[in-house]
PDB file of N, CA and C in Angstrom:
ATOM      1  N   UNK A   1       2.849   2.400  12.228  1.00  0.00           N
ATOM      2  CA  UNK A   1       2.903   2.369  10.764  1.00  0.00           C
ATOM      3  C   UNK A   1       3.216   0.950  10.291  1.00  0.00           C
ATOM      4  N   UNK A   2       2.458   0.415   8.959  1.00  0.00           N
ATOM      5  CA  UNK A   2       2.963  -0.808   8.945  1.00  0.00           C
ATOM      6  C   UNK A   2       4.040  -1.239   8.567  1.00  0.00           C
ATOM      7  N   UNK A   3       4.364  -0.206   7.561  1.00  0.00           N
ATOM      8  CA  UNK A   3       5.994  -0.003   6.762  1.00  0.00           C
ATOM      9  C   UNK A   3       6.968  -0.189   8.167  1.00  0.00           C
ATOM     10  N   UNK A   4       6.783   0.179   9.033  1.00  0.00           N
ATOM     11  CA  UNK A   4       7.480   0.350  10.401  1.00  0.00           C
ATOM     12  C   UNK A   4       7.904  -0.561  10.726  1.00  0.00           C
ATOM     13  N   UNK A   5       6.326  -1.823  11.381  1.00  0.00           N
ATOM     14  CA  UNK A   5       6.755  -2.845  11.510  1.00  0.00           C
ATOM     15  C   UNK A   5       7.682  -3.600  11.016  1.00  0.00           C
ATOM     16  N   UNK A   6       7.445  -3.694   9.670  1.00  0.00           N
ATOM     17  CA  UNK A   6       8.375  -4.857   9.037  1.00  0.00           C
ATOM     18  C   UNK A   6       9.588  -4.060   8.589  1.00  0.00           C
ATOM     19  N   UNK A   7      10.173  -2.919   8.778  1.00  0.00           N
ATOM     20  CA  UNK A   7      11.201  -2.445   9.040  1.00  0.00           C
ATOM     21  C   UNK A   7      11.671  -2.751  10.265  1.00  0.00           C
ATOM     22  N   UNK A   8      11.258  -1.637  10.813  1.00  0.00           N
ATOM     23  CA  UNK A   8      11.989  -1.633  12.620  1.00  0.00           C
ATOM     24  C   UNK A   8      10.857  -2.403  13.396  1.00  0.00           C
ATOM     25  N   UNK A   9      10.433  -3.569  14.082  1.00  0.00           N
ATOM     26  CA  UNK A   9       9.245  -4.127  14.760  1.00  0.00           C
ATOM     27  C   UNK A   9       9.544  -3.444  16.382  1.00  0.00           C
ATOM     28  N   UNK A  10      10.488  -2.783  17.059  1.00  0.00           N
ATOM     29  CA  UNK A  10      10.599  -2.065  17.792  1.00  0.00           C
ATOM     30  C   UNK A  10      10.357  -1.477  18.007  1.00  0.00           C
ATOM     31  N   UNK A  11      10.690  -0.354  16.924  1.00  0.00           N
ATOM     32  CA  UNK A  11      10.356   0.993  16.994  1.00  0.00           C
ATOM     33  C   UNK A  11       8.851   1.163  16.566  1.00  0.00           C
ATOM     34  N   UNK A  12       8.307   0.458  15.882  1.00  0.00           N
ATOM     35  CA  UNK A  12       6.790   0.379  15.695  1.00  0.00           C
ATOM     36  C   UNK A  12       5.889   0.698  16.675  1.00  0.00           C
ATOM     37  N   UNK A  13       6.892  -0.353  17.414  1.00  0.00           N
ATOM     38  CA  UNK A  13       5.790  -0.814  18.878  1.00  0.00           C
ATOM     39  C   UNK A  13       5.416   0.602  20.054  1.00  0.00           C
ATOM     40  N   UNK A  14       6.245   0.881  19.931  1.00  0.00           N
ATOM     41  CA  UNK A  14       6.422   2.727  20.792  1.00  0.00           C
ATOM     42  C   UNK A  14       5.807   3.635  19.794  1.00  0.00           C
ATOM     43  N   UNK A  15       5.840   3.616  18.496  1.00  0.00           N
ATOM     44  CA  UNK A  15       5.269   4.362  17.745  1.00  0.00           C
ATOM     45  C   UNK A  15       4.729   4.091  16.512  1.00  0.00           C
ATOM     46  N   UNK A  16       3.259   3.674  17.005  1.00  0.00           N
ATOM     47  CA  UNK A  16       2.673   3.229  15.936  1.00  0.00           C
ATOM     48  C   UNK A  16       1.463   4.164  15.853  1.00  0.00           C
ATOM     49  N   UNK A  17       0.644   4.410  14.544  1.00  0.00           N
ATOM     50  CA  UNK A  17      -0.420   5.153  14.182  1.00  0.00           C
ATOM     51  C   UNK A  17      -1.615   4.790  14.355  1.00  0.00           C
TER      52      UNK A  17
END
């Protein structure tokens, strides 16, 4: 998610869409 990234860039990375 991109909101994700530039929130958590971690947690993005394991769970992204």
């Amino acid at each position: 998610d991109i909101n994700g990234k530039l929130l958590l860039p971690k947690y993005a990375l394991s769970q992204d869409v």
